[in-house]
PDB file of N, CA and C in Angstrom:
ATOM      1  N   UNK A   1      14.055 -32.728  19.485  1.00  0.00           N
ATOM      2  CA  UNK A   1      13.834 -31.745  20.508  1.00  0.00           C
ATOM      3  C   UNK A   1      12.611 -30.925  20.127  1.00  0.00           C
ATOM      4  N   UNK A   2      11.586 -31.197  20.638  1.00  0.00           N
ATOM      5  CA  UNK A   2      10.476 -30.376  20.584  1.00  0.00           C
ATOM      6  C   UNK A   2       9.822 -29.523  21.770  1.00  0.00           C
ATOM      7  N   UNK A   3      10.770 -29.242  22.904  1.00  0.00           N
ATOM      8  CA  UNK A   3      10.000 -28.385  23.786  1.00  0.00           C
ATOM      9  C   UNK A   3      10.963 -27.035  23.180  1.00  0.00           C
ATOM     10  N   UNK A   4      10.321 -26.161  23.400  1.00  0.00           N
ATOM     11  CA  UNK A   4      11.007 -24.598  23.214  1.00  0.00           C
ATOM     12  C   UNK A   4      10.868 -23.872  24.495  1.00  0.00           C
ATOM     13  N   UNK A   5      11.852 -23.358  24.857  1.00  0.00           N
ATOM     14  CA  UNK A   5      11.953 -22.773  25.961  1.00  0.00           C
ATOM     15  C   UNK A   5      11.982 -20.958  25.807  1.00  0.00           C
ATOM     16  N   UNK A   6      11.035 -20.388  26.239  1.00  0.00           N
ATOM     17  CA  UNK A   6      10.075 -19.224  26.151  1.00  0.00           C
ATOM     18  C   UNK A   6      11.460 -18.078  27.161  1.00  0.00           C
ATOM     19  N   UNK A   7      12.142 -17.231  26.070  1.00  0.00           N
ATOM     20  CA  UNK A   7      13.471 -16.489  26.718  1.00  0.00           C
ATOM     21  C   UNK A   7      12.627 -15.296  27.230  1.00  0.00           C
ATOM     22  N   UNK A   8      11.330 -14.773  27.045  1.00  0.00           N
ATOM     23  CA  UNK A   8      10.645 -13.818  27.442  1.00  0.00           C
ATOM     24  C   UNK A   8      11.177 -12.189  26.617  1.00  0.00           C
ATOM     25  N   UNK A   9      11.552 -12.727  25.221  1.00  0.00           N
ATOM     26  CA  UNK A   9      12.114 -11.048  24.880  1.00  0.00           C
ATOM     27  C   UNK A   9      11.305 -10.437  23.778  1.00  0.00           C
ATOM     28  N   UNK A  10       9.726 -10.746  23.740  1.00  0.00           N
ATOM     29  CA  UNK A  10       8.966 -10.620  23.119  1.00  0.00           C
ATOM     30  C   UNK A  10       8.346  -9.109  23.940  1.00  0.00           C
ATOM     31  N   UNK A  11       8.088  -7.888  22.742  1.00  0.00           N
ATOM     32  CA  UNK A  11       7.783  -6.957  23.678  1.00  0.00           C
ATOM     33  C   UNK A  11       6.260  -6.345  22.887  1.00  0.00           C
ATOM     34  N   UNK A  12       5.344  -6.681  23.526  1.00  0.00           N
ATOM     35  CA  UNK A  12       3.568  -6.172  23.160  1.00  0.00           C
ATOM     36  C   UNK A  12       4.218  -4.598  22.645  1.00  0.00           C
ATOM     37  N   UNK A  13       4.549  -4.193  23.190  1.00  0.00           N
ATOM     38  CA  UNK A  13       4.245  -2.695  22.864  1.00  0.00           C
ATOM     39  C   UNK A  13       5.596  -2.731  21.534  1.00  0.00           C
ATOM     40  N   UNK A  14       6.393  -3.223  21.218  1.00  0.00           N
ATOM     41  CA  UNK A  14       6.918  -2.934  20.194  1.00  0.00           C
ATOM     42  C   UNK A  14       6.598  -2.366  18.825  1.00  0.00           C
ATOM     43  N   UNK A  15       5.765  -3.031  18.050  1.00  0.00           N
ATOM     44  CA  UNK A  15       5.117  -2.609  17.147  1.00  0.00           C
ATOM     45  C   UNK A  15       5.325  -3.228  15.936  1.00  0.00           C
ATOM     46  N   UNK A  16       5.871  -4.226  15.782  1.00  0.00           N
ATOM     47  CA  UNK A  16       6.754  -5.027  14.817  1.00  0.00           C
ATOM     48  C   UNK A  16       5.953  -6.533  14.690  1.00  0.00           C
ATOM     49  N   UNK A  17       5.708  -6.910  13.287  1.00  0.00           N
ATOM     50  CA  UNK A  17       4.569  -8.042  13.209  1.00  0.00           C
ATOM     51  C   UNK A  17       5.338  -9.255  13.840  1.00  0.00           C
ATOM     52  N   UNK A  18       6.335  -9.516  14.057  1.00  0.00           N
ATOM     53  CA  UNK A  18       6.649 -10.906  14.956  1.00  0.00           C
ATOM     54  C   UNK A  18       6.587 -10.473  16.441  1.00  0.00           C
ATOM     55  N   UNK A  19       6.456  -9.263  16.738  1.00  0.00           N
ATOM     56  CA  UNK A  19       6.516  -9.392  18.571  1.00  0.00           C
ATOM     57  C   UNK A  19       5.121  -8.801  18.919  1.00  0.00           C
ATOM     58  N   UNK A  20       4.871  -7.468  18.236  1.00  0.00           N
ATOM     59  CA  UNK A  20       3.571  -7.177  18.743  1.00  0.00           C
ATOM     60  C   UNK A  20       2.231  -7.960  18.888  1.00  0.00           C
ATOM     61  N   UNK A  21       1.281  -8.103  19.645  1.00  0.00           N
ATOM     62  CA  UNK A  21      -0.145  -8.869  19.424  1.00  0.00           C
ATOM     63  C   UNK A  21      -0.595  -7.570  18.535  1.00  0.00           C
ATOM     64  N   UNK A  22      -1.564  -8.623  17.977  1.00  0.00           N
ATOM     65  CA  UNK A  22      -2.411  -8.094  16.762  1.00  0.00           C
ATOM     66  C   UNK A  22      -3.786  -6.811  17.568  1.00  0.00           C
ATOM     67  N   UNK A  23      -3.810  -6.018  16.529  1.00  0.00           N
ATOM     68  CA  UNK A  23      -4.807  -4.848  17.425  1.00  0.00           C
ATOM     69  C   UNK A  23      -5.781  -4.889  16.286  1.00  0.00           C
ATOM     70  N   UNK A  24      -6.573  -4.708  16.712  1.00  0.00           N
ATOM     71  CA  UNK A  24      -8.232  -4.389  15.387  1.00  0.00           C
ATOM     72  C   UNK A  24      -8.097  -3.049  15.487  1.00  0.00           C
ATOM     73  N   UNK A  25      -7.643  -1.899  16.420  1.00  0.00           N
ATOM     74  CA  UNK A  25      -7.850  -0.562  16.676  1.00  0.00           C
ATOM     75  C   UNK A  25      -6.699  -0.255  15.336  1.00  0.00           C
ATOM     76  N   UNK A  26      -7.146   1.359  14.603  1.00  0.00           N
ATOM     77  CA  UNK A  26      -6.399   1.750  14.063  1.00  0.00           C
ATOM     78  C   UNK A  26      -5.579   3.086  15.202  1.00  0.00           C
ATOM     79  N   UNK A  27      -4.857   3.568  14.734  1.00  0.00           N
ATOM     80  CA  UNK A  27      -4.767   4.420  15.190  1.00  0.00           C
ATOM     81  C   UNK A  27      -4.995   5.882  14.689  1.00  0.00           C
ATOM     82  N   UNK A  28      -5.334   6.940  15.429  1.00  0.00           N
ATOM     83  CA  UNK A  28      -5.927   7.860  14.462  1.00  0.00           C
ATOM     84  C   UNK A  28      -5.360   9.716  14.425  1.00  0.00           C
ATOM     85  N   UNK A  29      -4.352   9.499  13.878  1.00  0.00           N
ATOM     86  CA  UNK A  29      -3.651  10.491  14.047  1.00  0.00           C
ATOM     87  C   UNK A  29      -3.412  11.085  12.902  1.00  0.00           C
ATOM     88  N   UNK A  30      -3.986  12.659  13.175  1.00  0.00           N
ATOM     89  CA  UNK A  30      -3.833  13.375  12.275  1.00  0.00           C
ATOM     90  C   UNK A  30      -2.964  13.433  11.495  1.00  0.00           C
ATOM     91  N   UNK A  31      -3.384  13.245   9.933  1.00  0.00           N
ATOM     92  CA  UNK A  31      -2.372  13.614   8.848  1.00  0.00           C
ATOM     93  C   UNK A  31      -2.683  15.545   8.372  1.00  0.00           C
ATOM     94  N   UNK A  32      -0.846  15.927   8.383  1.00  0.00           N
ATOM     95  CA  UNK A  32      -1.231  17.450   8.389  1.00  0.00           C
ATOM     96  C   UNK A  32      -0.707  17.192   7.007  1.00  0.00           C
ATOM     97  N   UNK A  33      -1.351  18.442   5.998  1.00  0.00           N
ATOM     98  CA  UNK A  33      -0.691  18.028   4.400  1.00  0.00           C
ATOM     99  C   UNK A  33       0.094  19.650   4.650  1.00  0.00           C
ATOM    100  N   UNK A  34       1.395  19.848   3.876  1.00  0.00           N
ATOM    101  CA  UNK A  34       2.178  20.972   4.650  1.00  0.00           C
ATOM    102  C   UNK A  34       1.670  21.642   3.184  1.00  0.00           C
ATOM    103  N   UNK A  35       1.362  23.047   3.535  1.00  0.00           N
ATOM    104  CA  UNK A  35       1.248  24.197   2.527  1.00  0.00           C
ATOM    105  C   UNK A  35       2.316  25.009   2.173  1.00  0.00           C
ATOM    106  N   UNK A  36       2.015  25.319   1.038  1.00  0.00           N
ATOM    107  CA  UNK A  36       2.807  25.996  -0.037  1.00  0.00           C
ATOM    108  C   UNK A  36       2.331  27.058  -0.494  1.00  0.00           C
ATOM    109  N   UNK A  37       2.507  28.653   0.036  1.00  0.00           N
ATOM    110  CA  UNK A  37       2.307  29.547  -1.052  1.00  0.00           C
ATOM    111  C   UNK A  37       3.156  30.435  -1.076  1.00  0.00           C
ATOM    112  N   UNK A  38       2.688  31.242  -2.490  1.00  0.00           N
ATOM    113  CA  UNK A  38       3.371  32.086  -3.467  1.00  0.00           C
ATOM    114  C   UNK A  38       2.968  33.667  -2.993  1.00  0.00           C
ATOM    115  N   UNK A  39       4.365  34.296  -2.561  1.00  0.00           N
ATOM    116  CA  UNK A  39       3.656  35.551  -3.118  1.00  0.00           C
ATOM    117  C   UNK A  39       5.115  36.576  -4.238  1.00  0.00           C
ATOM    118  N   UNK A  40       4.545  37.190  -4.612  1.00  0.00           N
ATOM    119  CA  UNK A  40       5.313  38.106  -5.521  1.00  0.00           C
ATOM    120  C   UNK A  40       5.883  39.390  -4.430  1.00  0.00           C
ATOM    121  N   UNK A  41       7.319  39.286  -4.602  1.00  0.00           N
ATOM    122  CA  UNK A  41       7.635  40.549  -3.653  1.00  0.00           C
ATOM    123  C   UNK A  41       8.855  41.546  -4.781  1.00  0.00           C
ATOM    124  N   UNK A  42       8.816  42.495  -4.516  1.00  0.00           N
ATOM    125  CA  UNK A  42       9.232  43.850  -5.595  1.00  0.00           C
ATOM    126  C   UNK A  42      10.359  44.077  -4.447  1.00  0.00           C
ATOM    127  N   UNK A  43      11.561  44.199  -5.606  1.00  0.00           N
ATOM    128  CA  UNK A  43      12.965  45.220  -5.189  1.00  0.00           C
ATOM    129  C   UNK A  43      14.057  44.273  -4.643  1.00  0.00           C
ATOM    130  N   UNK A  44      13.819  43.114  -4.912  1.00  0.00           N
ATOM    131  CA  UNK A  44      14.774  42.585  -4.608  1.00  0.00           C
ATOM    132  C   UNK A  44      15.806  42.102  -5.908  1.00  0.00           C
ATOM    133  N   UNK A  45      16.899  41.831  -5.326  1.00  0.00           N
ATOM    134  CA  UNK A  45      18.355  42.417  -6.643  1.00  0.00           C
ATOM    135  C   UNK A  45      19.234  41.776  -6.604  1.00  0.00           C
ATOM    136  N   UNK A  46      19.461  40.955  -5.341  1.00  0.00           N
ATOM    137  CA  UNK A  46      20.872  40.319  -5.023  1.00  0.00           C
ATOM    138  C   UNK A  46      20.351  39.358  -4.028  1.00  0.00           C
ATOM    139  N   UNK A  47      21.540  38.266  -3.464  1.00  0.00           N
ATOM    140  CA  UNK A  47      21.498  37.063  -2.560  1.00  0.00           C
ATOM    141  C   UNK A  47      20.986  38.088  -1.461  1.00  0.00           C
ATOM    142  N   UNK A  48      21.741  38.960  -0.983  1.00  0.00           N
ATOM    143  CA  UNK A  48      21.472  39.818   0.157  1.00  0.00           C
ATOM    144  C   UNK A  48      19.778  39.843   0.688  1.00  0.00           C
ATOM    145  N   UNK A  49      19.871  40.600  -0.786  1.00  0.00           N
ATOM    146  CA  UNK A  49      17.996  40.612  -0.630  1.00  0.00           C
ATOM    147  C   UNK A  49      17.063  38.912   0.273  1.00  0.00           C
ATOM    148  N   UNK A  50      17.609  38.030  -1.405  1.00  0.00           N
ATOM    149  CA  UNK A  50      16.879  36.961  -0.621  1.00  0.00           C
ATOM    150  C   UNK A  50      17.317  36.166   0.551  1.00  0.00           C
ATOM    151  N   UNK A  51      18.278  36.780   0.989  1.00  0.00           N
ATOM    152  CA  UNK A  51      18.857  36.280   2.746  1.00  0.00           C
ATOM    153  C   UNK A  51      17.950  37.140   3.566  1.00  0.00           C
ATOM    154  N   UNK A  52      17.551  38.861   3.229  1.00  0.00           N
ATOM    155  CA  UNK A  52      16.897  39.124   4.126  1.00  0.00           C
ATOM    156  C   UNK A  52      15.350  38.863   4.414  1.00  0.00           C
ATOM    157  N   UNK A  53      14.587  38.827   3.173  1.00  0.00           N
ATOM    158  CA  UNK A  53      13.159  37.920   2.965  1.00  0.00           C
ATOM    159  C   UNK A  53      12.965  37.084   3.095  1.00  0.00           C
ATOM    160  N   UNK A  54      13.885  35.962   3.186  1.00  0.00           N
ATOM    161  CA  UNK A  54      14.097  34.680   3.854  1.00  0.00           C
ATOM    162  C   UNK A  54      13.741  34.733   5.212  1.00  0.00           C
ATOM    163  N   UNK A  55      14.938  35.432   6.169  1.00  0.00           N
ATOM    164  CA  UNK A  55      14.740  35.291   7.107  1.00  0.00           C
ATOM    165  C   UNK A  55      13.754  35.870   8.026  1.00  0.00           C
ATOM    166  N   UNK A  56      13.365  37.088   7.239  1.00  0.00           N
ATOM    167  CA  UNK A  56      11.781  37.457   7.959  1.00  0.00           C
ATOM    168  C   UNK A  56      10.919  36.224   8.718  1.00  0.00           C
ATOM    169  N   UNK A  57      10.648  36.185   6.835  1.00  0.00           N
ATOM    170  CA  UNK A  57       9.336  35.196   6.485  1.00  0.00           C
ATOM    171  C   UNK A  57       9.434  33.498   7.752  1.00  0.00           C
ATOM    172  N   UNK A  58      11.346  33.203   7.917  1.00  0.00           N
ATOM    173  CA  UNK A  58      11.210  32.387   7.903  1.00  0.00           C
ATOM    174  C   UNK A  58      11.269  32.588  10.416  1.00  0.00           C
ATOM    175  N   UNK A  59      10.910  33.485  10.549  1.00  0.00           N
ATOM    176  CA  UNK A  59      10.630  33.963  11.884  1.00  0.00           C
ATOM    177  C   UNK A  59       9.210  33.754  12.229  1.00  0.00           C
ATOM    178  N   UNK A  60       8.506  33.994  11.426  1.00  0.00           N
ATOM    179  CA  UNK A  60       7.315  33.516  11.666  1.00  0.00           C
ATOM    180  C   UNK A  60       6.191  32.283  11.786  1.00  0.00           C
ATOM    181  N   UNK A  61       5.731  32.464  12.811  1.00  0.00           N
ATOM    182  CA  UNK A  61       4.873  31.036  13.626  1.00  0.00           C
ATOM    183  C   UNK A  61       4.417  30.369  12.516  1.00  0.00           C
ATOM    184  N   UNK A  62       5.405  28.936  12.254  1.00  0.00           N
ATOM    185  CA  UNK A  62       4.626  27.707  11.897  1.00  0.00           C
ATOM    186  C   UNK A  62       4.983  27.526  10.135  1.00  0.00           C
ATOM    187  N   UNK A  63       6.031  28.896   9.960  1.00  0.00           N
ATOM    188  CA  UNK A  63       6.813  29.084   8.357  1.00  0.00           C
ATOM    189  C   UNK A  63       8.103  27.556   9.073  1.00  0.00           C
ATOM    190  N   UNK A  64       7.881  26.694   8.253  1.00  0.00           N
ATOM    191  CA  UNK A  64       9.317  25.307   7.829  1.00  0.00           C
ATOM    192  C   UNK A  64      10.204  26.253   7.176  1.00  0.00           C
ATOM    193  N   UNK A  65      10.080  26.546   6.274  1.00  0.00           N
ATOM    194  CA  UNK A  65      11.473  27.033   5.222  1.00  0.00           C
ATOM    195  C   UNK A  65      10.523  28.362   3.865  1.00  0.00           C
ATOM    196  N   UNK A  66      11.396  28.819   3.614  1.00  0.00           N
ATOM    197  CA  UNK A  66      11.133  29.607   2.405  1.00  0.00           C
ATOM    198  C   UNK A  66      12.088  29.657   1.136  1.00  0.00           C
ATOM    199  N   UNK A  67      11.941  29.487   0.373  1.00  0.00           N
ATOM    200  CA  UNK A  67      12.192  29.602  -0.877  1.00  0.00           C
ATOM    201  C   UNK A  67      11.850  30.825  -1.849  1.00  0.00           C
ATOM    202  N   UNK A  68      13.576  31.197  -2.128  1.00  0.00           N
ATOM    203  CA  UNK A  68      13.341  32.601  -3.193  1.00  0.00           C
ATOM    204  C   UNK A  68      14.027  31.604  -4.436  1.00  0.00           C
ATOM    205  N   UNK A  69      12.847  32.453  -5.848  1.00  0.00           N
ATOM    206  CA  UNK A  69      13.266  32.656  -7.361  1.00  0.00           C
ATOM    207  C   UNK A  69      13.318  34.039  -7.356  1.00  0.00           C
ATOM    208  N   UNK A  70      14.675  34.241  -7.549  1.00  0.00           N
ATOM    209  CA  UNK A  70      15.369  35.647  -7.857  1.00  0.00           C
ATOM    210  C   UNK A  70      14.701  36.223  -9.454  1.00  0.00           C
ATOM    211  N   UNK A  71      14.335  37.088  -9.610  1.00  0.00           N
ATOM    212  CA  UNK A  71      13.682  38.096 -10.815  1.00  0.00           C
ATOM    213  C   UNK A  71      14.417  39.208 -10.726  1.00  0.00           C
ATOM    214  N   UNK A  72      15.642  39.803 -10.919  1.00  0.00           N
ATOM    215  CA  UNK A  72      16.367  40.832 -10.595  1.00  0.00           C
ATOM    216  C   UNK A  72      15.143  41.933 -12.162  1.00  0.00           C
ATOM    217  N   UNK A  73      15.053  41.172 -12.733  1.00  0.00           N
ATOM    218  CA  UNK A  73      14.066  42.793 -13.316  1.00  0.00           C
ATOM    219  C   UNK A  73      12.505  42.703 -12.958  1.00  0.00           C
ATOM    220  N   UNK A  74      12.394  42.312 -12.442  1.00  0.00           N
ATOM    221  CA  UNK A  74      10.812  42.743 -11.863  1.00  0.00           C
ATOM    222  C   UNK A  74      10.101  41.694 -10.243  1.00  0.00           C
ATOM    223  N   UNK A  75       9.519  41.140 -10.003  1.00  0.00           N
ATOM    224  CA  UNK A  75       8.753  40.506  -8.945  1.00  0.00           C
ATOM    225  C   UNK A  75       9.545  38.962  -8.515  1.00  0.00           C
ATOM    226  N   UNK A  76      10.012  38.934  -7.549  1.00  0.00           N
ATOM    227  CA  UNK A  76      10.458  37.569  -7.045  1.00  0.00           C
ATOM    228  C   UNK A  76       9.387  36.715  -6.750  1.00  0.00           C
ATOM    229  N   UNK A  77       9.579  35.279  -7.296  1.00  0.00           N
ATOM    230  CA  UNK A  77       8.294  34.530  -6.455  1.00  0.00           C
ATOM    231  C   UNK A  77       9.268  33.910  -5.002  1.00  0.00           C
ATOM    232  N   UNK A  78       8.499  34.214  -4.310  1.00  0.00           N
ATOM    233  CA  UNK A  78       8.718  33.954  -2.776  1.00  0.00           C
ATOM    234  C   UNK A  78       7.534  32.293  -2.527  1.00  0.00           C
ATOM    235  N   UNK A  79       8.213  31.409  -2.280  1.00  0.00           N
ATOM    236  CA  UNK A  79       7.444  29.924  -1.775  1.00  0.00           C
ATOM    237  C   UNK A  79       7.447  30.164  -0.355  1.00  0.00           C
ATOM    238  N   UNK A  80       6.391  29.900   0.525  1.00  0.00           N
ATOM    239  CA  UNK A  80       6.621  30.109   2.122  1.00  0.00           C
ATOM    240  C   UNK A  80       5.825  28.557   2.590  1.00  0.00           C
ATOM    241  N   UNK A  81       6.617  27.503   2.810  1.00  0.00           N
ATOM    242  CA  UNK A  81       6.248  26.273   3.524  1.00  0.00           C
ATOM    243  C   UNK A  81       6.021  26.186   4.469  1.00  0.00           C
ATOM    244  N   UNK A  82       4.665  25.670   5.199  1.00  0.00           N
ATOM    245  CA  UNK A  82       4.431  25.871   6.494  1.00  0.00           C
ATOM    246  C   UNK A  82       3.376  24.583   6.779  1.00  0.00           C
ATOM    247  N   UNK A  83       3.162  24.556   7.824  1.00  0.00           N
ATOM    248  CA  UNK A  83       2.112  23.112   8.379  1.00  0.00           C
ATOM    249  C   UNK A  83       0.825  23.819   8.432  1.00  0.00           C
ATOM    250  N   UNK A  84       0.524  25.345   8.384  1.00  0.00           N
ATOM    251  CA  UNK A  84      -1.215  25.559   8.481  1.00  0.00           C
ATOM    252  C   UNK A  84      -0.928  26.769   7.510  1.00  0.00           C
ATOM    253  N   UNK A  85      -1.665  27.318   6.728  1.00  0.00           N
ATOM    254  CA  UNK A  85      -1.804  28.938   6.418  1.00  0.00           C
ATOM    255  C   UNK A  85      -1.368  29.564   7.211  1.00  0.00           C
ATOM    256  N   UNK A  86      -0.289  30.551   6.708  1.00  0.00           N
ATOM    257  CA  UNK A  86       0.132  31.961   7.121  1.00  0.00           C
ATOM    258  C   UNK A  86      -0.704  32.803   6.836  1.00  0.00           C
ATOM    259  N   UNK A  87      -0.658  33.676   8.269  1.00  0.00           N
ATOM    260  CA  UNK A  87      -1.420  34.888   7.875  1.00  0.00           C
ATOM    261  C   UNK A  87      -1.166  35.998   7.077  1.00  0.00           C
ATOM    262  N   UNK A  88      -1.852  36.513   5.767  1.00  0.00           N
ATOM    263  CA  UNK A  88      -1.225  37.090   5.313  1.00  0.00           C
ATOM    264  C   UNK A  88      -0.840  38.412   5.627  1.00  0.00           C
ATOM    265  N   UNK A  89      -1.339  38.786   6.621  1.00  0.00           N
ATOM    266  CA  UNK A  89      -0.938  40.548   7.358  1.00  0.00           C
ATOM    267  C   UNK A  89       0.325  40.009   7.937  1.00  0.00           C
ATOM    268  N   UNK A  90       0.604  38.722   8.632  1.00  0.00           N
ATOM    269  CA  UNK A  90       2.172  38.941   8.669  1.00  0.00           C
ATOM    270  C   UNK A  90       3.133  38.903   7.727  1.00  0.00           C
ATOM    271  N   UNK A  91       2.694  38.048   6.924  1.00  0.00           N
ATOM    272  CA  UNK A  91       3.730  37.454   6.046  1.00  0.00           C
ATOM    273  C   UNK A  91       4.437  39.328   5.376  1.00  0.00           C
ATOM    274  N   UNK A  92       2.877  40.183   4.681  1.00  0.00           N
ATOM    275  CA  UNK A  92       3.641  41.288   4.151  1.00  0.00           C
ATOM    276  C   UNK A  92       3.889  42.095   5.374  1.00  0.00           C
ATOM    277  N   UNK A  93       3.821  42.205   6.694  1.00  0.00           N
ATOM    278  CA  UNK A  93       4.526  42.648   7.748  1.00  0.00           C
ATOM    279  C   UNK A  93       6.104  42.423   7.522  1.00  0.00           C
ATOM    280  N   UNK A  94       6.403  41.098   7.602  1.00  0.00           N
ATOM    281  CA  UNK A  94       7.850  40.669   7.371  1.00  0.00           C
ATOM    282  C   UNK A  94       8.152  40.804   6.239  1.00  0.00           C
ATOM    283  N   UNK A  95       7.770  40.996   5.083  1.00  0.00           N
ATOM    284  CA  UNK A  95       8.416  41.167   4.114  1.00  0.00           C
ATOM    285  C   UNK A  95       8.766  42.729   4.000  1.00  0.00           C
ATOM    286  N   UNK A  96       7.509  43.587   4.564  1.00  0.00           N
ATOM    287  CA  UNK A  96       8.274  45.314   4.790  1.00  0.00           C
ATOM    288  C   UNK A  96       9.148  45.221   5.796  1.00  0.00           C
ATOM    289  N   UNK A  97       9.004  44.633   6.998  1.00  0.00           N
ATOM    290  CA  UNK A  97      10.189  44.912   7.627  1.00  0.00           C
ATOM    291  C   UNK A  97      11.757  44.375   7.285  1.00  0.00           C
ATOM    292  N   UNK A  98      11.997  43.817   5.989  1.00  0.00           N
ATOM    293  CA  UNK A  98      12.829  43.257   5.648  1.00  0.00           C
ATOM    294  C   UNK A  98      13.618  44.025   4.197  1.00  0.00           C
ATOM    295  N   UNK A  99      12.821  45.297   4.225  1.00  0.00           N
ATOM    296  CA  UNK A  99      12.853  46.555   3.386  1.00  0.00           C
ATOM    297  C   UNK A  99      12.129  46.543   1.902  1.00  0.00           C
ATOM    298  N   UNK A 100      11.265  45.440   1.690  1.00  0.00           N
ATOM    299  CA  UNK A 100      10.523  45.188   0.331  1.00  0.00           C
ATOM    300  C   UNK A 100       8.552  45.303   0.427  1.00  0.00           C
ATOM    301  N   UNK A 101       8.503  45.410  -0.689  1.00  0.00           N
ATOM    302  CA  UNK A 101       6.915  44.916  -0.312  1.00  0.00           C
ATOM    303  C   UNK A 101       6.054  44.232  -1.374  1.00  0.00           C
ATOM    304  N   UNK A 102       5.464  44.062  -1.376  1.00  0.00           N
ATOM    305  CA  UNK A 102       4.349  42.693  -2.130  1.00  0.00           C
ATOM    306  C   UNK A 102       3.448  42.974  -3.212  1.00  0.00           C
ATOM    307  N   UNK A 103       3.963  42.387  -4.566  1.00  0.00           N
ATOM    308  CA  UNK A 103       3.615  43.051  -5.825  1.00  0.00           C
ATOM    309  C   UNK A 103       1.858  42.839  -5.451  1.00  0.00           C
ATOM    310  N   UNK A 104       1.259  43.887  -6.394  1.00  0.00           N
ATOM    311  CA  UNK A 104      -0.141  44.227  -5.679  1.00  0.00           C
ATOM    312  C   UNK A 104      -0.934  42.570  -6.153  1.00  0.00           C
ATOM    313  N   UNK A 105      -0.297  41.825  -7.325  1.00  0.00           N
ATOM    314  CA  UNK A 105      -0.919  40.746  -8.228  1.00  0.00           C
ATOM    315  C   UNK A 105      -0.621  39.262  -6.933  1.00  0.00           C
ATOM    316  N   UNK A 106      -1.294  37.798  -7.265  1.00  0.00           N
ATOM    317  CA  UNK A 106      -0.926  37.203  -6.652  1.00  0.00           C
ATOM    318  C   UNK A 106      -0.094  36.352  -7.370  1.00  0.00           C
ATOM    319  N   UNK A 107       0.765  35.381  -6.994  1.00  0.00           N
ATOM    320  CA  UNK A 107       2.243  34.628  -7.640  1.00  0.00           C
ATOM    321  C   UNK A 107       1.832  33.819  -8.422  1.00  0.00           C
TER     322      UNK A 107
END
């Protein structure tokens, strides 16, 4: 038996090397590399604290997640993950409105 009979469930746009046709085009889509920074924030003491600097920080446009290292005797480092630079007039905006503020040094 050598005829093959063509079931039609081959799909171009799939994307998969047995169904798709071959493209010379790449495609060209931005790779974003996600940022990471540090700042040092004063007075914080307990989970409380870093639940409320958390959630500031983590209100603001384009912050993924934040990360506290608790320092109960002096400066927390605060990580703030995001897809572009935060601005930093908000970031210590939210961190005073969250009752702390931002050791004068950087992390």
């Amino acid at each position: 038996m050598t005829d093959r009979i063509e079931l039609g469930l081959k799909d171009a746009n799939a994307g998969c090397a047995c169904c798709a046709a071959p493209s010379n085009t790449e495609a060209s889509t931005p790779v974003t590399t996600p940022v990471s920074e540090d700042v040092l924030v004063t007075g914080m003491t307990c989970s409380h604290c870093v639940s409320s600097v958390s959630e500031e920080l983590s209100a603001l446009d384009g912050v993924a997640s934040v990360t506290v290292d608790l320092n109960t005797g002096g400066p927390s480092r605060v990580t703030i993950h995001s897809a572009s630079p935060v601005d930093p007039a908000a970031v210590r905006a939210a961190v005073e409105e969250a009752g702390y503020s931002l050791a004068t040094g950087h992390a």
